[in-house]
N, C-alpha and C. Protein backbone atom coordinates (compact mmCIF):
# COMPACT_ATOMS: atom_id res chain seq x y z
N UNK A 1 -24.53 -48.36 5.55
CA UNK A 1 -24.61 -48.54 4.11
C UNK A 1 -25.21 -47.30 3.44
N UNK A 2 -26.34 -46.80 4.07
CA UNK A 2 -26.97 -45.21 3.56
C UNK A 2 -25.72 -44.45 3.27
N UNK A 3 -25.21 -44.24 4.78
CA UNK A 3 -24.33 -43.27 5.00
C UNK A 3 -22.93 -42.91 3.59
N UNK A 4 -22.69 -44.41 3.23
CA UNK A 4 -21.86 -44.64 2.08
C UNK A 4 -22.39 -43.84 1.08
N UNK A 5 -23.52 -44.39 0.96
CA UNK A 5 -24.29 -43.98 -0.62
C UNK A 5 -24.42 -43.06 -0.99
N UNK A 6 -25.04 -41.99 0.56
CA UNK A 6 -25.07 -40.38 0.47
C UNK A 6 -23.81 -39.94 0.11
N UNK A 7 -22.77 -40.26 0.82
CA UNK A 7 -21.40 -39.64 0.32
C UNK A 7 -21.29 -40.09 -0.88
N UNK A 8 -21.43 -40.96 -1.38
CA UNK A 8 -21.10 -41.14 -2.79
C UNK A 8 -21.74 -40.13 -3.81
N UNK A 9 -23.45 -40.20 -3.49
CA UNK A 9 -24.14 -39.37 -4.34
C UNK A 9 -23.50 -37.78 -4.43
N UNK A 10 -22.91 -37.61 -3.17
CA UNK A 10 -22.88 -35.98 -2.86
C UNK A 10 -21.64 -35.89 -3.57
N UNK A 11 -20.42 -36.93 -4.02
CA UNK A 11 -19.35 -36.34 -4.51
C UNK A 11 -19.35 -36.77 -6.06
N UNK A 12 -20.83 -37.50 -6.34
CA UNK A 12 -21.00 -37.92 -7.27
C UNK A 12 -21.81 -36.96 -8.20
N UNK A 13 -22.48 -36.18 -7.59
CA UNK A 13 -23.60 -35.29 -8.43
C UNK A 13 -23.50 -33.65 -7.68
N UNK A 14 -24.15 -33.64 -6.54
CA UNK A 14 -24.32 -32.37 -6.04
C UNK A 14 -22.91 -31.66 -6.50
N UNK A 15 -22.09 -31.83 -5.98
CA UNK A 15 -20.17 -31.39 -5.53
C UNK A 15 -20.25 -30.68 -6.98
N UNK A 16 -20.09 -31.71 -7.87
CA UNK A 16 -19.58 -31.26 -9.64
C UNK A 16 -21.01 -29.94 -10.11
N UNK A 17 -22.08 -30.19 -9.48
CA UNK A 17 -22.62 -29.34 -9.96
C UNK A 17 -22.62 -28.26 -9.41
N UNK A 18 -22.42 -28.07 -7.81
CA UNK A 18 -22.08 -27.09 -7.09
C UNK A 18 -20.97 -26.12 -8.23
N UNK A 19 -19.97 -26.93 -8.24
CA UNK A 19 -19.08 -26.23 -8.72
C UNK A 19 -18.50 -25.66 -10.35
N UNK A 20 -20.07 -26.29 -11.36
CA UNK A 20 -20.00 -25.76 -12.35
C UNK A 20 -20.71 -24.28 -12.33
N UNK A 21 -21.70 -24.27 -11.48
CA UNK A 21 -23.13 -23.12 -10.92
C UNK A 21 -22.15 -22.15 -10.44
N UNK A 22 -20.57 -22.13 -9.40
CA UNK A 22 -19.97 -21.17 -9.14
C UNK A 22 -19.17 -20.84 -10.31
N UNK A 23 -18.24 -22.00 -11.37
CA UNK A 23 -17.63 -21.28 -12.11
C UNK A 23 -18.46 -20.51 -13.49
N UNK A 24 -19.86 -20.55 -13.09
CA UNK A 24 -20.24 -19.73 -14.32
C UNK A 24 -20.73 -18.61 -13.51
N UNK A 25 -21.17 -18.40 -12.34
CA UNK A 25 -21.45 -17.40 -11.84
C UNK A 25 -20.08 -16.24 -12.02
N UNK A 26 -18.76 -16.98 -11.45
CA UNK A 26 -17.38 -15.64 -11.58
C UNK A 26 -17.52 -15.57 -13.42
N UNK A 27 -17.64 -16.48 -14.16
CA UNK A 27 -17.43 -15.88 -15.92
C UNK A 27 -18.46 -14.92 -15.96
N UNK A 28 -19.42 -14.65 -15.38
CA UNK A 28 -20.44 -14.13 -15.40
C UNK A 28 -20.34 -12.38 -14.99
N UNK A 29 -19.78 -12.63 -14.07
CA UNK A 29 -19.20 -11.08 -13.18
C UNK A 29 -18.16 -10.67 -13.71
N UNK A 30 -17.12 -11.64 -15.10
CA UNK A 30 -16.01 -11.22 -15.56
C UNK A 30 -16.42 -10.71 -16.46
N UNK A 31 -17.42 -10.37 -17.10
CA UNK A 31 -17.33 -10.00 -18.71
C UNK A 31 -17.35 -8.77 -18.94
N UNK A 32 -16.62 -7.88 -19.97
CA UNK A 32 -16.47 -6.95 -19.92
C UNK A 32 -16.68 -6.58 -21.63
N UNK A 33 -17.35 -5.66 -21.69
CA UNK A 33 -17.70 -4.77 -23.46
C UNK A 33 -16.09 -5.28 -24.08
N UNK A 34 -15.74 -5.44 -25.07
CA UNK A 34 -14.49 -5.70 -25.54
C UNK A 34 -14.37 -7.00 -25.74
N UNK A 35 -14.63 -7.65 -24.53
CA UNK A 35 -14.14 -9.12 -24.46
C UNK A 35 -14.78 -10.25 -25.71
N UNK A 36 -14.39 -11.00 -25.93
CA UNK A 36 -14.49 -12.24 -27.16
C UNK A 36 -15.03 -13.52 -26.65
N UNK A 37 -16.00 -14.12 -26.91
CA UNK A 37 -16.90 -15.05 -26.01
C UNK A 37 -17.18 -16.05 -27.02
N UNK A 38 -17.52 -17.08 -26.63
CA UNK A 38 -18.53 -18.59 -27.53
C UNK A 38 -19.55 -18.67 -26.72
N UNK A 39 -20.64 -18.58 -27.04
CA UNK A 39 -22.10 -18.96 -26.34
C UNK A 39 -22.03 -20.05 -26.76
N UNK A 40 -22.92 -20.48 -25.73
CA UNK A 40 -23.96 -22.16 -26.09
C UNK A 40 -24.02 -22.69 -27.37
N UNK A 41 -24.84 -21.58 -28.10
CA UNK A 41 -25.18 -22.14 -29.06
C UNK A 41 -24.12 -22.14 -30.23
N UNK A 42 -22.74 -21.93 -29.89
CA UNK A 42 -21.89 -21.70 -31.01
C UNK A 42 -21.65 -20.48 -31.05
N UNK A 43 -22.06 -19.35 -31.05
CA UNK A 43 -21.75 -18.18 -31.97
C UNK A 43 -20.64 -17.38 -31.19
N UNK A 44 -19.64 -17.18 -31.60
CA UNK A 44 -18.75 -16.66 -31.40
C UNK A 44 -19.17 -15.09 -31.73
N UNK A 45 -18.74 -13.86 -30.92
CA UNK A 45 -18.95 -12.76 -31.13
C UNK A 45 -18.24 -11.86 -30.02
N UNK A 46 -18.10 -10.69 -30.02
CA UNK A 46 -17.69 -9.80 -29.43
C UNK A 46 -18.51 -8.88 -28.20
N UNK A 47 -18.27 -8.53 -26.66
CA UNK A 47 -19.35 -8.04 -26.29
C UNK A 47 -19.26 -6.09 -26.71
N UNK A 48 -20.70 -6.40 -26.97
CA UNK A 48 -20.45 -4.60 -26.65
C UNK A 48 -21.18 -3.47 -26.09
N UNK A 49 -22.29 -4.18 -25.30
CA UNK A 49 -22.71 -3.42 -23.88
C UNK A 49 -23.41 -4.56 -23.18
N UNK A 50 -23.36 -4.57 -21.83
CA UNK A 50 -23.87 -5.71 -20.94
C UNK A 50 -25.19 -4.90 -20.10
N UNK A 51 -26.16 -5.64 -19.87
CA UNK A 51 -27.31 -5.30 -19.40
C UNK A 51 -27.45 -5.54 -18.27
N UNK A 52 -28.52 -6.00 -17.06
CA UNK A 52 -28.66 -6.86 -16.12
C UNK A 52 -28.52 -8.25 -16.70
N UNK A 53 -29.35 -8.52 -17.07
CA UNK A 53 -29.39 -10.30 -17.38
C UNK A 53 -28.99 -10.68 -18.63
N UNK A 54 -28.67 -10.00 -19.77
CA UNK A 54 -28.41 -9.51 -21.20
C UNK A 54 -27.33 -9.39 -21.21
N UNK A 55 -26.41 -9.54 -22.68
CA UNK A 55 -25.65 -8.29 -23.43
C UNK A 55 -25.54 -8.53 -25.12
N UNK A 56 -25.49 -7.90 -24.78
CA UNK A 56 -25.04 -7.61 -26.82
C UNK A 56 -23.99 -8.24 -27.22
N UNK A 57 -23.84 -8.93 -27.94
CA UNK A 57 -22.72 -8.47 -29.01
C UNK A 57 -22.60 -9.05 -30.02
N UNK A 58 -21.49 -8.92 -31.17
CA UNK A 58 -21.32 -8.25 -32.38
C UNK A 58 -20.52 -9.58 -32.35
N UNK A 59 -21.30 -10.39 -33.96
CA UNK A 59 -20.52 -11.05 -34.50
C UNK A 59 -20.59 -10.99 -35.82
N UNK A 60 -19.32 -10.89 -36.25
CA UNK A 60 -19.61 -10.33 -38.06
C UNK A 60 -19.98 -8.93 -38.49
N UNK A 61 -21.52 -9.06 -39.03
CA UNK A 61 -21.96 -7.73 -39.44
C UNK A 61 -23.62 -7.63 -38.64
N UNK A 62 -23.86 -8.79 -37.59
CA UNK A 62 -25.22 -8.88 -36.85
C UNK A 62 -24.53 -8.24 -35.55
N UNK A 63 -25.53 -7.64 -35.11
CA UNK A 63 -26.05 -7.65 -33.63
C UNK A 63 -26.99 -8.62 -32.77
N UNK A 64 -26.17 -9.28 -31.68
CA UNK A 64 -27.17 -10.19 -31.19
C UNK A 64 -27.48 -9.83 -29.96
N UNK A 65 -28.84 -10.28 -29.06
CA UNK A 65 -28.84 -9.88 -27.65
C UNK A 65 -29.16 -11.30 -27.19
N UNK A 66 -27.77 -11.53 -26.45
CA UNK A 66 -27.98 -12.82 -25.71
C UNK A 66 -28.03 -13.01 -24.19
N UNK A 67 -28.58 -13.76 -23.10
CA UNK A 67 -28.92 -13.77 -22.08
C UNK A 67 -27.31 -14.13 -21.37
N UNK A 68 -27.01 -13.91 -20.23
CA UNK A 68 -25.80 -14.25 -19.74
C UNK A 68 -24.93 -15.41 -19.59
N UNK A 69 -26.29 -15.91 -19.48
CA UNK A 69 -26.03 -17.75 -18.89
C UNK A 69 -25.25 -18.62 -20.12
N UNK A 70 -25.34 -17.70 -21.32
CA UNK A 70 -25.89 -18.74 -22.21
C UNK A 70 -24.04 -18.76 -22.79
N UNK A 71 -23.34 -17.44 -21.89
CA UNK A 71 -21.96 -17.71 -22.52
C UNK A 71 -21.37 -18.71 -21.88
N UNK A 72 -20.43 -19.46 -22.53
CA UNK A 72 -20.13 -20.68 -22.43
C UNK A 72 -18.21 -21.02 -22.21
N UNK A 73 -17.95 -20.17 -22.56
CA UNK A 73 -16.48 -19.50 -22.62
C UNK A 73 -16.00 -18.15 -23.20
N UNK A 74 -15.16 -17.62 -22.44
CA UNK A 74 -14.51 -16.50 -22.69
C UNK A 74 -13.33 -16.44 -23.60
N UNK A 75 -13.38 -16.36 -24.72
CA UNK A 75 -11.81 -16.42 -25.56
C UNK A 75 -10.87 -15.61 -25.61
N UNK A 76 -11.38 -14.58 -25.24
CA UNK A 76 -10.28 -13.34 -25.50
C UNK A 76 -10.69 -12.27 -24.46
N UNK A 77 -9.61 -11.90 -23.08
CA UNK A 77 -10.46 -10.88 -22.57
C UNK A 77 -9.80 -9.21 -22.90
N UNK A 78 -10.40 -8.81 -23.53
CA UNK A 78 -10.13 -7.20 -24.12
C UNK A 78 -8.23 -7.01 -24.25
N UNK A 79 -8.11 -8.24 -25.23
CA UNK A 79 -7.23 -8.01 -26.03
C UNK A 79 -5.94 -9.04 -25.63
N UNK A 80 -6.56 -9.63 -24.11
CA UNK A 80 -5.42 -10.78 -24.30
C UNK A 80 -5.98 -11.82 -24.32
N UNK A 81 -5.32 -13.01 -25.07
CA UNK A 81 -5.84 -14.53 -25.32
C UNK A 81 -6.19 -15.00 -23.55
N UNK A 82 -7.20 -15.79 -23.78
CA UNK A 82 -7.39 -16.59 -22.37
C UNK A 82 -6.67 -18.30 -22.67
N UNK A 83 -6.00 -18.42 -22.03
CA UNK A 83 -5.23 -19.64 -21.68
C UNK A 83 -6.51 -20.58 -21.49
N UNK A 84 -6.40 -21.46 -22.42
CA UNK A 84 -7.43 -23.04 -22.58
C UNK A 84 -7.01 -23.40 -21.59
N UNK A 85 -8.55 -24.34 -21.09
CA UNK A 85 -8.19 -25.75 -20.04
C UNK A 85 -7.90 -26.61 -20.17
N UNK A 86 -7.28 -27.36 -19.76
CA UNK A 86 -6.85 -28.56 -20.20
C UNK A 86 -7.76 -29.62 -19.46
């Protein structure tokens, strides 16, 4: 009966989170100065230099410095649309 439960928990919680922690780690290694992003918190902007844990970028007429984690999707990568998920 354990044995059930563990498998359940593990495809129930760990698995999905395993695999949100890898797909933000590759968006993470993809980003490139140019590219068009939505952070967390909403703000849509442009990157335009990446740091270690940082990058910049440009939305409107601000400069913002936001932490990596915090991008949330990639919209545009340096000039071509990124295909939504369904």
């Amino acid at each position: 009966m354990f044995l059930i439960m563990g498998v359940l928990f593990y495809f129930a919680i760990i698995r999905p989170q395993r695999l949100r922690t890898k797909e933000l780690e590759d968006r993470v290694k993809g980003l490139k100065p140019g590219d068009k992003i939505l952070t967390t918190g909403g703000i849509l902007g442009t990157i335009v230099s990446i740091k270690e844990k940082s990058l910049s970028i440009r939305s409107e007429d601000t400069k913002l410095e936001v932490m990596k984690t915090a991008v949330s999707e990639v919209t545009e990568r340096k000039g071509e649309p990124v295909e939504a998920k369904s």
